[in-house]
Protein backbone atom coordinates (compact mmCIF):
# COMPACT_ATOMS: atom_id res chain seq x y z
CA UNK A 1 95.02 73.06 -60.34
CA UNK A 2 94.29 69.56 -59.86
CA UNK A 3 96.42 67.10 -61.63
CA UNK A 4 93.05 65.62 -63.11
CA UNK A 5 92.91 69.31 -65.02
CA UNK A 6 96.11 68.66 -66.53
CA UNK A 7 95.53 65.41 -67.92
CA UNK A 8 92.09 66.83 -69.73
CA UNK A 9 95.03 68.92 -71.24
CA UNK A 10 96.47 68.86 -75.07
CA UNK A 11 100.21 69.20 -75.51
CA UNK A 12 99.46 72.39 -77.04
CA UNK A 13 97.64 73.23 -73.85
CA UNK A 14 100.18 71.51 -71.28
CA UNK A 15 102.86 74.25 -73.05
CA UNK A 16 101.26 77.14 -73.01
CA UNK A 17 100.37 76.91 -69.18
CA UNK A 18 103.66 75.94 -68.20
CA UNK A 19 104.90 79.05 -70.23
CA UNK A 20 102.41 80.88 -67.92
CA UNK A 21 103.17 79.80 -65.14
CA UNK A 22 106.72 79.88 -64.95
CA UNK A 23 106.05 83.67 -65.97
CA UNK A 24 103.78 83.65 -62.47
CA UNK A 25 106.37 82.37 -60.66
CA UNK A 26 109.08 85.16 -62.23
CA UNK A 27 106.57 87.67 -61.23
CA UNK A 28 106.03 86.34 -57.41
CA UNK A 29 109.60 86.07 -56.89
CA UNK A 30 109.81 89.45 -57.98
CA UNK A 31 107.39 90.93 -55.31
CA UNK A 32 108.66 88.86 -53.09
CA UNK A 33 112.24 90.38 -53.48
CA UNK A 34 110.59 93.84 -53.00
CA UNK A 35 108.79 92.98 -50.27
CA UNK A 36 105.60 93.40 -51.58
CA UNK A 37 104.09 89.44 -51.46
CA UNK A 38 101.82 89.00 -48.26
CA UNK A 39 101.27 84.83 -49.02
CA UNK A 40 104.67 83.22 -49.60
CA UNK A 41 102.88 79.90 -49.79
CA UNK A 42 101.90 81.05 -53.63
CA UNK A 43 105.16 80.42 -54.52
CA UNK A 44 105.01 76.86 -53.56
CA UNK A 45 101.61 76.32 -54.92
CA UNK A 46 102.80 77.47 -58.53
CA UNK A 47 106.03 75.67 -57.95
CA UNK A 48 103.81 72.27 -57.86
CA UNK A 49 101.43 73.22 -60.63
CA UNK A 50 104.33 73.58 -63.00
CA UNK A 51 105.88 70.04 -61.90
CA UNK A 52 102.28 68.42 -62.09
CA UNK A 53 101.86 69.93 -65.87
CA UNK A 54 105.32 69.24 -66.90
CA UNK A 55 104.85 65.00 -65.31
CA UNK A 56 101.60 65.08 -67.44
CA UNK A 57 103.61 66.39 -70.53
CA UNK A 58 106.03 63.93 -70.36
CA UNK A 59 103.81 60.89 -69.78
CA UNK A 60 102.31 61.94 -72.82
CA UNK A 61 105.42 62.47 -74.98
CA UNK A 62 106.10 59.20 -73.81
CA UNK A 63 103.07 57.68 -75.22
């Protein structure tokens, strides 16, 4: 997601995606352990969605 998506965001919102995607990223490093992820680059991509919705959340607990 683009970091413009995030700001169109609620609080509400901004929780309940980093909730799901930290539970993507549980479930990638799982197949990853087993050997079953082909693109290890997914990992990465979630990794920066969840620090792009938790910098929105935080500018806008700030405010």
């Amino acid at each position: 997601m683009k970091a413009s998506e995030f700001k169109a965001m609620s609080k509400e919102d901004l929780t309940k995606k980093i909730a799901e995607l930290k539970e993507e990223l549980f479930n990638l490093r799982f197949r990853l352990a087993t050997g079953q992820l082909d693109n290890v680059m997914q990992i990465t991509s979630v990794k920066r969605d969840i620090a792009r919705a938790m910098t929105e959340l935080n500018a806008k607990n700030r405010a």
